[in-house]
PDB file of N, CA and C in Angstrom:
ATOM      1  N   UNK A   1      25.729  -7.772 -12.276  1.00  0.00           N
ATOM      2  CA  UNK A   1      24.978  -7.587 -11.041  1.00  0.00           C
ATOM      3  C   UNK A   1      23.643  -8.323 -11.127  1.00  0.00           C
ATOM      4  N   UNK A   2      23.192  -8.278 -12.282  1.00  0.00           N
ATOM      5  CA  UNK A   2      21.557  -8.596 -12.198  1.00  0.00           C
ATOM      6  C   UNK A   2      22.123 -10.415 -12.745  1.00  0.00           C
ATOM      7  N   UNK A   3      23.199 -10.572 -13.160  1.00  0.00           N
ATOM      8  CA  UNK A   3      23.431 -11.805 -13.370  1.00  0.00           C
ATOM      9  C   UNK A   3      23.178 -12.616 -11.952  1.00  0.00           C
ATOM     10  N   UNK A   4      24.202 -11.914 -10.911  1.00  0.00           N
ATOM     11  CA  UNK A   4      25.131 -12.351  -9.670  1.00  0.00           C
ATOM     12  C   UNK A   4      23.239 -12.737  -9.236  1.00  0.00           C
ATOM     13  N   UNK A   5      22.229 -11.763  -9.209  1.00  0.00           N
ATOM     14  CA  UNK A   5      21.223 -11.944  -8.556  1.00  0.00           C
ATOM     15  C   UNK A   5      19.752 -13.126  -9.102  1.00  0.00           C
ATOM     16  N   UNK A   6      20.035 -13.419 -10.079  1.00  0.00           N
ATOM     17  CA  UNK A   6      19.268 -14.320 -10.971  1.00  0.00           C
ATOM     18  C   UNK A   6      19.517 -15.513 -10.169  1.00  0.00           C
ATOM     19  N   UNK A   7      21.398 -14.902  -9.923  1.00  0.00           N
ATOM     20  CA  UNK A   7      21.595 -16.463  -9.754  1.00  0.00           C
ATOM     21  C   UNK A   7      21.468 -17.013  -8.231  1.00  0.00           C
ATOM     22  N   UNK A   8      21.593 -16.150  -7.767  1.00  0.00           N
ATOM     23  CA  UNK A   8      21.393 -16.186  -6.204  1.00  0.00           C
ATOM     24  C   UNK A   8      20.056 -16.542  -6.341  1.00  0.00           C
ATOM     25  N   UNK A   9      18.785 -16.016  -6.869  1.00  0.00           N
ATOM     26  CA  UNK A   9      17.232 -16.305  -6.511  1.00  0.00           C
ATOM     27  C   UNK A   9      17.138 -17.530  -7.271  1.00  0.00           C
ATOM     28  N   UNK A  10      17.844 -18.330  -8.125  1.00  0.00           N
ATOM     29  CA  UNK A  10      17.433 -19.414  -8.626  1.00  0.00           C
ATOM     30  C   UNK A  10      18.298 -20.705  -7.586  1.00  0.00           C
ATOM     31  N   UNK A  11      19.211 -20.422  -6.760  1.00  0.00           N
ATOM     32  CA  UNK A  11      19.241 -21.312  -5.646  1.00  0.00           C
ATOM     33  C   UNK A  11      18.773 -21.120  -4.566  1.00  0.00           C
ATOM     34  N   UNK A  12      18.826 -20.179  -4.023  1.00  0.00           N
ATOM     35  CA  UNK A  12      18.244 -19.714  -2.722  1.00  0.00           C
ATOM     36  C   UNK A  12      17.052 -19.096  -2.095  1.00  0.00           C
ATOM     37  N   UNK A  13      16.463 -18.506  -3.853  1.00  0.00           N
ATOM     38  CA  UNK A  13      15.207 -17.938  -3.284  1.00  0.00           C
ATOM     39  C   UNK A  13      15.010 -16.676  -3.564  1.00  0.00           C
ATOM     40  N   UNK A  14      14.116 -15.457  -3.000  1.00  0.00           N
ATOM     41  CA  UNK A  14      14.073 -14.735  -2.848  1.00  0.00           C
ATOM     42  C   UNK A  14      15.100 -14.835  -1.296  1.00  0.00           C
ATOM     43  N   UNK A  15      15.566 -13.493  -0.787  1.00  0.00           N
ATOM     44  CA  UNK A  15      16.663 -13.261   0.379  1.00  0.00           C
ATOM     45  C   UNK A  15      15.347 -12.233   1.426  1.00  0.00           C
ATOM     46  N   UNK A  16      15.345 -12.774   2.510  1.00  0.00           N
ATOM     47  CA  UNK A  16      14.678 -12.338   3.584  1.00  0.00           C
ATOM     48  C   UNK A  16      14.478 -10.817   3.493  1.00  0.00           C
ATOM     49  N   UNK A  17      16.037 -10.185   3.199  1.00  0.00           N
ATOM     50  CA  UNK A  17      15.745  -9.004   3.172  1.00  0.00           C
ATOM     51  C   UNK A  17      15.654  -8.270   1.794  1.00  0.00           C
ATOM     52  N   UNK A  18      15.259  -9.090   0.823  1.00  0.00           N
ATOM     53  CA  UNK A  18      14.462  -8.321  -0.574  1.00  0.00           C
ATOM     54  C   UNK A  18      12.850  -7.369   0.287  1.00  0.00           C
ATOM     55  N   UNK A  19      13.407  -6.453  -0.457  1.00  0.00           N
ATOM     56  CA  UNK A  19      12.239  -5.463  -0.245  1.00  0.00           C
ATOM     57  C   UNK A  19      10.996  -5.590  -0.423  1.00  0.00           C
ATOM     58  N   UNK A  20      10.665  -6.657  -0.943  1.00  0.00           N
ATOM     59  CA  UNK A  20       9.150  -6.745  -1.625  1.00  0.00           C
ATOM     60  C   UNK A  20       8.565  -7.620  -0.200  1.00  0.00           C
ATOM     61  N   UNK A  21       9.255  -8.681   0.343  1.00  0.00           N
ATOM     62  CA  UNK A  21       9.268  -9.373   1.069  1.00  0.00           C
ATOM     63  C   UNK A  21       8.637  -8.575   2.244  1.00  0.00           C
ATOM     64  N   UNK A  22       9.236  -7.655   2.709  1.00  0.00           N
ATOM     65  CA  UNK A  22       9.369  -6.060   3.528  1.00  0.00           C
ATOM     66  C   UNK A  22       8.106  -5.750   3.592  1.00  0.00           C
ATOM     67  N   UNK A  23       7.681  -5.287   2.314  1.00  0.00           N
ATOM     68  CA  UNK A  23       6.583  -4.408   1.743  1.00  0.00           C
ATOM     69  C   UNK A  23       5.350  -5.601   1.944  1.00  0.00           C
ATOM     70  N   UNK A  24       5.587  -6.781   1.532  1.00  0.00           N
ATOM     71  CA  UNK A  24       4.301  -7.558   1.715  1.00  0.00           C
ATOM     72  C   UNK A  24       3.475  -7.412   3.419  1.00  0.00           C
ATOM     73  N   UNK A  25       4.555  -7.739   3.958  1.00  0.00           N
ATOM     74  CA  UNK A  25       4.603  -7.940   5.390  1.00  0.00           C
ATOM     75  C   UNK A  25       4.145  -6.851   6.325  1.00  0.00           C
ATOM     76  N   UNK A  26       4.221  -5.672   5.455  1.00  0.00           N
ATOM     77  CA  UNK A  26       4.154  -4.298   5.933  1.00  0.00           C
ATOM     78  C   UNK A  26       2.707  -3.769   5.425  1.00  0.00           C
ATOM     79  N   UNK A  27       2.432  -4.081   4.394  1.00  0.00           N
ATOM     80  CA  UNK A  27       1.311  -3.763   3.874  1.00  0.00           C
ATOM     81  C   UNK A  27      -0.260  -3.660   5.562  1.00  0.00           C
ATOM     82  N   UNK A  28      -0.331  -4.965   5.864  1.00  0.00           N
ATOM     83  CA  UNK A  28      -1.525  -5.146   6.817  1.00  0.00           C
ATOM     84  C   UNK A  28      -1.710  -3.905   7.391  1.00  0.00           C
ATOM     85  N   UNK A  29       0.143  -3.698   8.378  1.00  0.00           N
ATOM     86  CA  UNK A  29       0.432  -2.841   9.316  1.00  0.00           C
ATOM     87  C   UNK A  29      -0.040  -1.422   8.720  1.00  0.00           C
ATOM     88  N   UNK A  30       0.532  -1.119   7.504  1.00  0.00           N
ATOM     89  CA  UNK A  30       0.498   0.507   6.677  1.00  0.00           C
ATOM     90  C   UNK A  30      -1.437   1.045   6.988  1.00  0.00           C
ATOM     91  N   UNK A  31      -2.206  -0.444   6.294  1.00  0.00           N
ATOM     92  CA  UNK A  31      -3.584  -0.235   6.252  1.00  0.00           C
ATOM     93  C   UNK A  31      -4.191  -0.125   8.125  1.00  0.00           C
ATOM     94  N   UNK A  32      -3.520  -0.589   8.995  1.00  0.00           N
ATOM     95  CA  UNK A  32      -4.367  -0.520  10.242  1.00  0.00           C
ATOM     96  C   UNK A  32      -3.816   1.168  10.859  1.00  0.00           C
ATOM     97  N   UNK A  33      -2.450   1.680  10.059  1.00  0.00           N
ATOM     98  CA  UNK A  33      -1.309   3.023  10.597  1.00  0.00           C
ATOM     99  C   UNK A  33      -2.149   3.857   9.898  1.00  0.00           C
ATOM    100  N   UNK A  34      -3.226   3.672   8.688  1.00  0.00           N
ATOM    101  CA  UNK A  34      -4.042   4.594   7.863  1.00  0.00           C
ATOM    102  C   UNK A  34      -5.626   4.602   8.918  1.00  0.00           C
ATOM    103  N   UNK A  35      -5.737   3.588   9.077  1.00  0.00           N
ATOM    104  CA  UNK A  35      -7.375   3.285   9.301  1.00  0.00           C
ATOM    105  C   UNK A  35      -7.444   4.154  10.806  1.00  0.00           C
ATOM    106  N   UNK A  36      -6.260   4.347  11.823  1.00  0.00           N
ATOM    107  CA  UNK A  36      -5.763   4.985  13.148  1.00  0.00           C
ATOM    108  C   UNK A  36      -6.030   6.712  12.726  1.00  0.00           C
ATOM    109  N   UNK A  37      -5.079   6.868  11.547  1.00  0.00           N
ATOM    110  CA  UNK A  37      -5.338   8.519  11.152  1.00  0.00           C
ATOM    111  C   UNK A  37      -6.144   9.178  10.785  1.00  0.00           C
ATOM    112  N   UNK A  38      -7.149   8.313  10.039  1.00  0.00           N
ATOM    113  CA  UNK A  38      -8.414   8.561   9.618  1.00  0.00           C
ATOM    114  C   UNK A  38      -9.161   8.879  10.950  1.00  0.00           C
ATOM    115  N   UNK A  39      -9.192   7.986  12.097  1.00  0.00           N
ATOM    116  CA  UNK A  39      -9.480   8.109  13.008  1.00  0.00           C
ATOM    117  C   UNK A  39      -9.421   9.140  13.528  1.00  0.00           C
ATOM    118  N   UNK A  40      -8.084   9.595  14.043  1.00  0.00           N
ATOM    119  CA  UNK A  40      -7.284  10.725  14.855  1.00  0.00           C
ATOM    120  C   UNK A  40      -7.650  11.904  13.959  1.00  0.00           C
ATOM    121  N   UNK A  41      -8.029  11.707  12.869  1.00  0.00           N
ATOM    122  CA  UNK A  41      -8.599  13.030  11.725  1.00  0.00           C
ATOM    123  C   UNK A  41      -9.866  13.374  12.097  1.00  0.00           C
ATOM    124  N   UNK A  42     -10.573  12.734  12.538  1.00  0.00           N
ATOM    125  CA  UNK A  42     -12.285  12.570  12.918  1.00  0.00           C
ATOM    126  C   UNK A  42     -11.967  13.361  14.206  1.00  0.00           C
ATOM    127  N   UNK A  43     -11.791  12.706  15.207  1.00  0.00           N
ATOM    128  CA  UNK A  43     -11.870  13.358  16.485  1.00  0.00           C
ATOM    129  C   UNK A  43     -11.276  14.234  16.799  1.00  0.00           C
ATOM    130  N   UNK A  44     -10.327  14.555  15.954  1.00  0.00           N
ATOM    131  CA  UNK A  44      -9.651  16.469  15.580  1.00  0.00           C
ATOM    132  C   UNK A  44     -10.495  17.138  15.467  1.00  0.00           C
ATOM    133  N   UNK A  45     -11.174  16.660  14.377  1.00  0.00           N
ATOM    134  CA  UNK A  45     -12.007  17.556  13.572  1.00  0.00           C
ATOM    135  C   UNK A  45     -13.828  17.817  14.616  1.00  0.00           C
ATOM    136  N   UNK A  46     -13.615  16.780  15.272  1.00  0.00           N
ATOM    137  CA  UNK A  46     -14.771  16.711  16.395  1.00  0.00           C
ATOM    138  C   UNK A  46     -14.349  17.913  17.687  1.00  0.00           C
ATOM    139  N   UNK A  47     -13.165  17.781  18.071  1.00  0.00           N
ATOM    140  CA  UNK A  47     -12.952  18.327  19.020  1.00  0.00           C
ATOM    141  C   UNK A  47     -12.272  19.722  18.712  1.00  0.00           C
ATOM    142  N   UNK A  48     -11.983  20.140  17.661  1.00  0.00           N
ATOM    143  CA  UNK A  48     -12.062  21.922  17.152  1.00  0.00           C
ATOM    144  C   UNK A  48     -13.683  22.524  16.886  1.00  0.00           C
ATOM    145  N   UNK A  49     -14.418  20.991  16.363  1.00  0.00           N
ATOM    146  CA  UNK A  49     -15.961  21.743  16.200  1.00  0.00           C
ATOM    147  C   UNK A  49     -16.247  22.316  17.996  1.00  0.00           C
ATOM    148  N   UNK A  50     -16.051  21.411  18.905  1.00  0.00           N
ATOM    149  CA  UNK A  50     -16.329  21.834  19.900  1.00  0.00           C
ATOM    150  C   UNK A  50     -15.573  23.056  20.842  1.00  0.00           C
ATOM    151  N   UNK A  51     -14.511  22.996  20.043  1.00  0.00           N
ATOM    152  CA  UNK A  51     -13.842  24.214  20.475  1.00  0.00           C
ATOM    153  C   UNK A  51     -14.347  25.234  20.341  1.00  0.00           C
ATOM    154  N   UNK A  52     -14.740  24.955  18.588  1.00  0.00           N
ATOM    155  CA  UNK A  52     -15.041  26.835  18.073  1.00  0.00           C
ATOM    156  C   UNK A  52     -16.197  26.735  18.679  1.00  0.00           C
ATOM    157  N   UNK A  53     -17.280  25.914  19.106  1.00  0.00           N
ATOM    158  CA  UNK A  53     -18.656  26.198  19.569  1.00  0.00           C
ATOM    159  C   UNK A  53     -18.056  27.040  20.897  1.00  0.00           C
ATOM    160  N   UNK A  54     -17.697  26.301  21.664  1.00  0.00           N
ATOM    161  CA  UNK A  54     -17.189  26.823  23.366  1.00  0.00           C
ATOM    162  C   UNK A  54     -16.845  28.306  23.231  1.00  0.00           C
ATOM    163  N   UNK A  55     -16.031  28.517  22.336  1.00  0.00           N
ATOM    164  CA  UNK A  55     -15.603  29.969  22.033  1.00  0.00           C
ATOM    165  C   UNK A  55     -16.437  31.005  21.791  1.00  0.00           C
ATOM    166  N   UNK A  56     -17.637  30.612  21.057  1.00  0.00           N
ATOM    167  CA  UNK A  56     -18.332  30.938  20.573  1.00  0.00           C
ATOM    168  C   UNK A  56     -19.360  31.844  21.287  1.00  0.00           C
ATOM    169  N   UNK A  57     -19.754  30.513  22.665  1.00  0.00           N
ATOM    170  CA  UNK A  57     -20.440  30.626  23.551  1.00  0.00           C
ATOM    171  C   UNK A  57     -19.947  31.860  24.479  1.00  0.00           C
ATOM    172  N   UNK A  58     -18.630  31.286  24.880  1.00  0.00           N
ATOM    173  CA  UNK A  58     -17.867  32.539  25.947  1.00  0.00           C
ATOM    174  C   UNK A  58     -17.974  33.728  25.236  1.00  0.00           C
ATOM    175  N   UNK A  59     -17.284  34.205  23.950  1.00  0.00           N
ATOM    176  CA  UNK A  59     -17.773  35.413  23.660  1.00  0.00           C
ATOM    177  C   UNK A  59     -18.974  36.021  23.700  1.00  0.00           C
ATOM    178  N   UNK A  60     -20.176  35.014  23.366  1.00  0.00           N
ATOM    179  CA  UNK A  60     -21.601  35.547  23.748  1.00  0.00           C
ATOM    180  C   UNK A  60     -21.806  35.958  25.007  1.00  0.00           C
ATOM    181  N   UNK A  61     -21.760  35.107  25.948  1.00  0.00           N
ATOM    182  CA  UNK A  61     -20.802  35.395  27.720  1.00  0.00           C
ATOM    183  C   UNK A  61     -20.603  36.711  28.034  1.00  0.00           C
ATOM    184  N   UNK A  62     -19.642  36.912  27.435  1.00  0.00           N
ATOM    185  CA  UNK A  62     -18.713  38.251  27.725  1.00  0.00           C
ATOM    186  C   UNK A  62     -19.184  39.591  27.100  1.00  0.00           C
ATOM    187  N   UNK A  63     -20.063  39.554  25.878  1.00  0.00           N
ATOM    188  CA  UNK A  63     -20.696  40.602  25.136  1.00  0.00           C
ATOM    189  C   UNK A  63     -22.169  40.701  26.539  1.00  0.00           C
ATOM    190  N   UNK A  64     -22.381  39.647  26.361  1.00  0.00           N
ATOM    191  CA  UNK A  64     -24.141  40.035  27.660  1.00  0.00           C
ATOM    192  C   UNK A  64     -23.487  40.263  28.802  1.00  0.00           C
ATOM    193  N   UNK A  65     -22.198  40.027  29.239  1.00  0.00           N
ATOM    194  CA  UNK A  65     -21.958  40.339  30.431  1.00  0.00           C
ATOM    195  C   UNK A  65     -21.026  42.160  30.579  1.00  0.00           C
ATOM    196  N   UNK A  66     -20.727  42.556  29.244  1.00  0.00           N
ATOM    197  CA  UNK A  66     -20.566  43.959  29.300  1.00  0.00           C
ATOM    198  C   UNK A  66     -21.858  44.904  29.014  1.00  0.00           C
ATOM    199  N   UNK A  67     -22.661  44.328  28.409  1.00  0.00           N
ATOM    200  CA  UNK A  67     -24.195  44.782  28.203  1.00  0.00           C
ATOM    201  C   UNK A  67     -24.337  45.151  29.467  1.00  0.00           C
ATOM    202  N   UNK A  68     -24.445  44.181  30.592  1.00  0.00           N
ATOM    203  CA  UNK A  68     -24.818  44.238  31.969  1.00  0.00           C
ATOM    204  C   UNK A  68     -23.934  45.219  33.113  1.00  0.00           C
ATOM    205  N   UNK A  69     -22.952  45.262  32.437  1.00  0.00           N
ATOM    206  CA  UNK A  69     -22.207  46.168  33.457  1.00  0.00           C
ATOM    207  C   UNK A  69     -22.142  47.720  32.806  1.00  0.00           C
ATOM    208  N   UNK A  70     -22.994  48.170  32.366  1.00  0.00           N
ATOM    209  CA  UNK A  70     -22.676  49.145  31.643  1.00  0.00           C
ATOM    210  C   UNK A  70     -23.175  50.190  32.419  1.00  0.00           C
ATOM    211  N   UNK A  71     -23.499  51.313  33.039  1.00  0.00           N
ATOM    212  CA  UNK A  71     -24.202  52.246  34.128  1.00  0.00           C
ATOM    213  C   UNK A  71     -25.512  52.069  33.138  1.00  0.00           C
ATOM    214  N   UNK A  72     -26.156  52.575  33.741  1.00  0.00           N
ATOM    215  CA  UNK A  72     -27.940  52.944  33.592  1.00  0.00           C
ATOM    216  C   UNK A  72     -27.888  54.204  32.883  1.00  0.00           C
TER     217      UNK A  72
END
């Protein structure tokens, strides 16, 4: 097998679909599919901070607003 393939890459080359070939080609793409998640990780993490603030707020909301309804 590893004969059959020596011999194939010593006339023909590496074969289009050798994996490394794949992987070279893929590499750019992998680093811009990382540099996106990193991203999408940030503005998660931005937009739960603003969540829990909002939440935060409404419960304060809702505690002064039973304060207020309470009889005299």
């Amino acid at each position: 097998m590893l004969d059959d393939f020596l011999w194939y890459f010593q006339c023909f080359g590496l074969p289009k679909s050798y994996p490394y070939n794949k992987n070279v080609e893929s590499a750019a793409s992998n680093d811009a599919v990382l540099r996106e998640n990193e991203r999408l990780k940030e503005e998660i993490l931005k937009r739960d901070h603003i969540i829990a603030e909002r939440n935060r707020i409404i419960e304060e909301l809702q505690a002064r607003l039973r304060y207020l309804q309470q009889p005299c």
